[in-house]
Protein backbone atom coordinates (compact mmCIF):
# COMPACT_ATOMS: atom_id res chain seq x y z
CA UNK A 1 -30.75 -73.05 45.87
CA UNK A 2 -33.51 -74.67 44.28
CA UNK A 3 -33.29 -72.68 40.68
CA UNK A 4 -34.21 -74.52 37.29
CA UNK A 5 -32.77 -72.43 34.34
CA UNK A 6 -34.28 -72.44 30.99
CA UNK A 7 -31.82 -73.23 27.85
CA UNK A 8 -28.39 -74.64 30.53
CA UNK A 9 -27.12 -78.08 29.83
CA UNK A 10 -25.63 -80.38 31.77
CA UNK A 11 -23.77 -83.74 30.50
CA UNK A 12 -22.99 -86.90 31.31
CA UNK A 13 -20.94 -90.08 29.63
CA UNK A 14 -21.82 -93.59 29.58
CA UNK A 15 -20.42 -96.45 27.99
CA UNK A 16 -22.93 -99.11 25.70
CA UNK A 17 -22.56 -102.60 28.74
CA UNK A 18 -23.96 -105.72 27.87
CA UNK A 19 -27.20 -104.67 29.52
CA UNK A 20 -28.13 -101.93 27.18
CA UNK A 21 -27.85 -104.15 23.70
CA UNK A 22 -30.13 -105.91 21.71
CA UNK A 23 -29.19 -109.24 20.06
CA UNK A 24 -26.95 -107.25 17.05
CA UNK A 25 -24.88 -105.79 19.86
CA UNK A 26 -27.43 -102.08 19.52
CA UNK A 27 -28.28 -99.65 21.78
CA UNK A 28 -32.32 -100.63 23.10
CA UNK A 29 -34.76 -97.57 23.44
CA UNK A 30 -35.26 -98.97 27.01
CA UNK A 31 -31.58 -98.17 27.21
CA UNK A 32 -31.90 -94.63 25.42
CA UNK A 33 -35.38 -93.81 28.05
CA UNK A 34 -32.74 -95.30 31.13
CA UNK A 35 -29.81 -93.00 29.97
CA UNK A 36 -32.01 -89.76 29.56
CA UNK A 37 -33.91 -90.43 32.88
CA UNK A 38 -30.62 -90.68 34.81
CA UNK A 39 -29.37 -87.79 33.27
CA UNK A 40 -31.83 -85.58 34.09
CA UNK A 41 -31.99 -87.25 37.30
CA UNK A 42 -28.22 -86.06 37.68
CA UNK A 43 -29.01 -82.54 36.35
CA UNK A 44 -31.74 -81.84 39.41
CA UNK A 45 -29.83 -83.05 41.70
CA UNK A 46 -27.43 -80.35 40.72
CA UNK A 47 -30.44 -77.80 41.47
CA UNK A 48 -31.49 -79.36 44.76
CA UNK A 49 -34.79 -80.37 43.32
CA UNK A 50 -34.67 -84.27 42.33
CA UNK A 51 -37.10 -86.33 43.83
CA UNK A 52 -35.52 -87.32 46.66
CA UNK A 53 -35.57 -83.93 47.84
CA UNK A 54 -39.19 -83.36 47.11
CA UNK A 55 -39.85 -86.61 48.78
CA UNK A 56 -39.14 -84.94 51.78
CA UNK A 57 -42.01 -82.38 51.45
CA UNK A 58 -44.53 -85.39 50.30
CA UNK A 59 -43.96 -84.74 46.68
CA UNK A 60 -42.13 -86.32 43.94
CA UNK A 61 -40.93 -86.02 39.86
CA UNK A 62 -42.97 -88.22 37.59
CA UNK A 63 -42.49 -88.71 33.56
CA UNK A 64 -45.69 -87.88 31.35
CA UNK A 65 -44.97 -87.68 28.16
CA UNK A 66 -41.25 -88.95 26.09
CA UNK A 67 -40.53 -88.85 22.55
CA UNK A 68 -37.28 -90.78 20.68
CA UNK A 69 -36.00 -90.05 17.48
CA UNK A 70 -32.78 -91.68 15.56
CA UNK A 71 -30.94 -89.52 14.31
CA UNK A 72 -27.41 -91.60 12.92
CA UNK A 73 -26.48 -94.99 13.75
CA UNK A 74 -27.51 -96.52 17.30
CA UNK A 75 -24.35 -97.00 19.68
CA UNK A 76 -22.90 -100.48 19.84
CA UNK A 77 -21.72 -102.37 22.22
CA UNK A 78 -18.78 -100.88 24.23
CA UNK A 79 -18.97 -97.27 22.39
CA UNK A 80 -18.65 -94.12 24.58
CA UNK A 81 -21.43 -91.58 24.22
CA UNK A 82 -22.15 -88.51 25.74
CA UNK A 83 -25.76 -87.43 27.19
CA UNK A 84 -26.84 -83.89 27.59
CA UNK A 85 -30.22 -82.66 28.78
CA UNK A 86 -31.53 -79.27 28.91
CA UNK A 87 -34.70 -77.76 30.10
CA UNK A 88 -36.37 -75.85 27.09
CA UNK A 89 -39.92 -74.81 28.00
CA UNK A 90 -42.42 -74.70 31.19
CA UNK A 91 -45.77 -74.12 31.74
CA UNK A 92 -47.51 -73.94 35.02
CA UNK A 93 -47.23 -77.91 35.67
CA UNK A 94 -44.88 -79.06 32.78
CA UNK A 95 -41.26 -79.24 32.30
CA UNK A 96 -39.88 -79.88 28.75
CA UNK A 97 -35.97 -81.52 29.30
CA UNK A 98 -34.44 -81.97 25.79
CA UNK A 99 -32.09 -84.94 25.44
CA UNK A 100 -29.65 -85.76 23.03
CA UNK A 101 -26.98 -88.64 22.71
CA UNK A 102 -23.73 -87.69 20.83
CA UNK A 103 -21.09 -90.21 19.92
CA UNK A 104 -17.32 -89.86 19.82
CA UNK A 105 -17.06 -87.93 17.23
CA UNK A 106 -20.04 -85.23 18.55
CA UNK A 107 -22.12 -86.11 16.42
CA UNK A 108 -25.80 -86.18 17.68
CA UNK A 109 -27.31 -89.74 16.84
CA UNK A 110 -30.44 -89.91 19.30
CA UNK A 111 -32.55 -86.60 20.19
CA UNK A 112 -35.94 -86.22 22.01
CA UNK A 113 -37.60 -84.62 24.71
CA UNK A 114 -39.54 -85.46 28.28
CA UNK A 115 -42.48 -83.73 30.24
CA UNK A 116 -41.96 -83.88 33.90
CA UNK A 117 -44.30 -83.00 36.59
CA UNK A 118 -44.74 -82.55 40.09
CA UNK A 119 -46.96 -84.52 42.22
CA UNK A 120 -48.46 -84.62 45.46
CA UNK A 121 -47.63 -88.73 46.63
CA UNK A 122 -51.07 -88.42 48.94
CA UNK A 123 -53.75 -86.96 46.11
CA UNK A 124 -51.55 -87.87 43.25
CA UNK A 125 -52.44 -84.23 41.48
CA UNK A 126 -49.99 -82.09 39.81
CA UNK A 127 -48.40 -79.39 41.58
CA UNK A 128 -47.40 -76.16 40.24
CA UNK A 129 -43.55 -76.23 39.44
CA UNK A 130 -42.76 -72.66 40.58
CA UNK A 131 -44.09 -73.39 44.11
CA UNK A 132 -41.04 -75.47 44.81
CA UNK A 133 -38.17 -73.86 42.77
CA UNK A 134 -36.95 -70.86 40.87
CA UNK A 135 -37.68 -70.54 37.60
CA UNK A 136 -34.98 -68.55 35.41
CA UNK A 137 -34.58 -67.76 31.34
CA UNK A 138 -37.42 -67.44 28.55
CA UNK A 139 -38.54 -70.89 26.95
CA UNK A 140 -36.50 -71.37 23.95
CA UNK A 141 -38.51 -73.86 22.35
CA UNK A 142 -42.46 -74.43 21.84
CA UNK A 143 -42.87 -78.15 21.69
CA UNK A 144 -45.52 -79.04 19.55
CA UNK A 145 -48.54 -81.47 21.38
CA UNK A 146 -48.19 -84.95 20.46
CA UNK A 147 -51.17 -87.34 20.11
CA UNK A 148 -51.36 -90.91 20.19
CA UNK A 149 -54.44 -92.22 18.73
CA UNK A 150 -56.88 -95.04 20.14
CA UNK A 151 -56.21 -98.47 18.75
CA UNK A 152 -58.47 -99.69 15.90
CA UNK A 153 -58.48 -103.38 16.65
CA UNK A 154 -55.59 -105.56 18.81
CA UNK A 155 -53.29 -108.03 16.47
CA UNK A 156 -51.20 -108.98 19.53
CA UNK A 157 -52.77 -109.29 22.95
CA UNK A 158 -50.95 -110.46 26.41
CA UNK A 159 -50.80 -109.97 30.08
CA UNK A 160 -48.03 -109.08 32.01
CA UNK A 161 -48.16 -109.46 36.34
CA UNK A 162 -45.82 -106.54 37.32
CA UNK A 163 -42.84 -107.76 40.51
CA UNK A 164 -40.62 -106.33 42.66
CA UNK A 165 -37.81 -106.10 39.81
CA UNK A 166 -40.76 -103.19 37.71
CA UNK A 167 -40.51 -101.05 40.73
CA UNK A 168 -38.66 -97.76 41.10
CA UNK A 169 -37.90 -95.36 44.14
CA UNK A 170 -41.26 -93.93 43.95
CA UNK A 171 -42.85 -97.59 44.28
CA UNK A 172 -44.74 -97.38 40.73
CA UNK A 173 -44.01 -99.41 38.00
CA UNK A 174 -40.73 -97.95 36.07
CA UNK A 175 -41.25 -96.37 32.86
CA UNK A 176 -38.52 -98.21 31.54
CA UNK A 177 -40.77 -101.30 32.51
CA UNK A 178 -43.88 -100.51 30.91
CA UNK A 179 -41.30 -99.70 27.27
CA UNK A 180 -39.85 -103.42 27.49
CA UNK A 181 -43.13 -105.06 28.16
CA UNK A 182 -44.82 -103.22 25.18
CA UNK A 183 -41.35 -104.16 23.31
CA UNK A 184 -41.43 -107.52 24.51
CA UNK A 185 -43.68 -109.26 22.03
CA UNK A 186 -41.90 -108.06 18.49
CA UNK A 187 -41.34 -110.87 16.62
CA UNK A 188 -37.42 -111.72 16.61
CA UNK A 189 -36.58 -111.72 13.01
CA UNK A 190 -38.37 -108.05 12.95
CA UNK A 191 -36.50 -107.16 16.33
CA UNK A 192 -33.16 -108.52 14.60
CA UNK A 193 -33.75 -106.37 10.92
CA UNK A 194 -36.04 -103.06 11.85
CA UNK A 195 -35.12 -100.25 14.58
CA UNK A 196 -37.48 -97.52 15.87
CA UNK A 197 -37.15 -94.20 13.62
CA UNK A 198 -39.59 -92.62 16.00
CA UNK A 199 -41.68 -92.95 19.44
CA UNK A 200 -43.94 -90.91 21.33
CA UNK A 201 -44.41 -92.75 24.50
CA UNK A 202 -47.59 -91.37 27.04
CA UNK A 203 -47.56 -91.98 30.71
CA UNK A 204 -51.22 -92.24 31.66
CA UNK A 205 -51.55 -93.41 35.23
CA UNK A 206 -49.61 -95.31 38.04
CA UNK A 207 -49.14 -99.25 38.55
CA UNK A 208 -48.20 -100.91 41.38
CA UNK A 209 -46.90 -104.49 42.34
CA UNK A 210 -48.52 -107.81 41.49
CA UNK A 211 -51.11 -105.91 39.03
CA UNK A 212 -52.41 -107.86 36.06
CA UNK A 213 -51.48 -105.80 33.08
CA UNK A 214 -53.20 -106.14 29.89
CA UNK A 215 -50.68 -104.96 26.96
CA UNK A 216 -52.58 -104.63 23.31
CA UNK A 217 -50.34 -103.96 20.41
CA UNK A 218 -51.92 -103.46 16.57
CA UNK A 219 -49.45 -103.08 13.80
CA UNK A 220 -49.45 -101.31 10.19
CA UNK A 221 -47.45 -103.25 7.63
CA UNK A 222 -47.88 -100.21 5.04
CA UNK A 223 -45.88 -97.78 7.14
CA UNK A 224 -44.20 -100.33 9.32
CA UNK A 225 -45.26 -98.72 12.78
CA UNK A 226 -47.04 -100.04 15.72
CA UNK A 227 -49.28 -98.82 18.52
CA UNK A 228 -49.64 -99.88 21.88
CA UNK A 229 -51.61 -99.19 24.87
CA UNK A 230 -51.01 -101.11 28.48
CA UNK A 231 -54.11 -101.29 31.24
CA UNK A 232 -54.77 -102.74 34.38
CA UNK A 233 -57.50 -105.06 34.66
CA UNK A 234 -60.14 -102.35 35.36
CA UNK A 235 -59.39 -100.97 31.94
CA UNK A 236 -57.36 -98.17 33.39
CA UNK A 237 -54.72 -96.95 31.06
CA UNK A 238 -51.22 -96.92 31.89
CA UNK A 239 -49.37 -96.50 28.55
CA UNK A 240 -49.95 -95.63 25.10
CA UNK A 241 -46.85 -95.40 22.26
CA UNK A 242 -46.44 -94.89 18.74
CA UNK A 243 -43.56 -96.22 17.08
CA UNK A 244 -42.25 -96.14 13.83
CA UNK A 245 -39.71 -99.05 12.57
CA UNK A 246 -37.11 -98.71 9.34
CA UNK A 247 -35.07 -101.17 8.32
CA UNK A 248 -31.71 -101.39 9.60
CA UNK A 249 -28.51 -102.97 8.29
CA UNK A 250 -27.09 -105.64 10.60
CA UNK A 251 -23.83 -104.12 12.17
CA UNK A 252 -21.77 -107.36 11.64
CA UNK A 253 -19.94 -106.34 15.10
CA UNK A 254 -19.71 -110.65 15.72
CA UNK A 255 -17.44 -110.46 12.31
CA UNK A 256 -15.40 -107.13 12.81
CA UNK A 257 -14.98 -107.11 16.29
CA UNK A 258 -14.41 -110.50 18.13
């Protein structure tokens, strides 16, 4: 039955591969966005309502709105974690699914939470959720609304032509794509020293194969964060995030764990 409760949680375990690091052996928020998407991918299976099922009706799942916080250290390399999701609030066309990763010893280190919504694949407009599932339990949480403001000026500028290895099941451009191109251009010794405290990632509109995409980045040395905003060539925007950097110490895993 297609039923969606409000406040269950379902859990899955990964393991850190070479894949999902950065060059100090961390955990990459395109890894942390991958892990939560697949596990709530997992999860609505479980409910007869991921998008493969939808598909079938001429409708599919699509990612709006995702938001990252650290909360301990970022997994390394080879580390077990555990990933549980859990729908917390819905509207008429939104579904909140709270994420959080937990490491061996349970303790949560990464927390955040998605907005989902259903689509028509021929008009592309939202659906209303409770025409294609049952909806069960009283929101537990009221998210508050997240903005992202315009950028001021561009300090980094570059184009991207999206390929065959950006698109998903849906054929769009992944989200996890559009996060490593706007991650793309940090400068190493920054990428090597700084992680992201906090994101707030928007999912504006679709992109397809062999688009030009124009990704404009400006940064703010006083509170070390960055915005970014990716559109096609007619301007359209695709993706906006916020993120907010700290300094991190290096993990030394070369020296303690070769």
């Amino acid at each position: 039955m297609k039923t969606i409760t409000i406040g269950e949680e379902y859990t899955q375990d990964y393991r850190i591969t070479c894949n999902d690091m950065d060059s100090e052996y961390r955990m990459t928020p395109q890894a942390i966005l991958n892990m939560s998407q697949d596990t709530i991918a997992a999860y609505l299976t479980t409910r007869h309502i991921a998008a493969f099922d939808l598909q079938k009706e001429g409708f599919t799942w699509v990612l709006s709105e995702y938001t990252m916080e650290m909360a301990g250290a970022l997994p390394l390399w080879r580390e077990k974690i555990e990933v549980t999701v859990s729908p917390s609030e819905i509207s008429s066309a939104k579904l909140h699914i709270d994420y959080r990763f937990s490491n061996r010893e349970g303790e949560t280190v990464i927390k955040g939470t998605s907005i989902w919504c259903i689509i028509s694949m021929v008009t592309g407009r939202p659906e209303m959720i409770d025409a294609h599932c049952t909806i069960s339990g009283e929101s537990v949480t009221r998210h508050p609304r997240n903005i992202v403001k315009a950028l001021d000026r561009s300090d980094i500028n570059f184009h991207y032509i999206t390929n065959i290895s950006d698109i998903d099941f849906n054929g769009h451009v992944h989200n996890v794509s559009y996060l490593k191109i706007a991650l793309s251009c940090i400068p190493y010794e920054r990428a090597r020293t700084m992680v992201i405290q906090k994101a707030v990632i928007k999912f504006l509109r679709q992109s397809y194969i062999n688009e030009d995409l124009l990704c404009r980045i400006e940064k703010e040395e006083q509170d070390n964060s960055a915005l970014s905003s990716i559109s096609n060539s007619e301007g359209q925007g695709s993706m906006q995030d916020q993120c907010h950097y700290a300094g991190a110490c290096l993990p030394g895993f070369r020296r303690n764990r070769r």
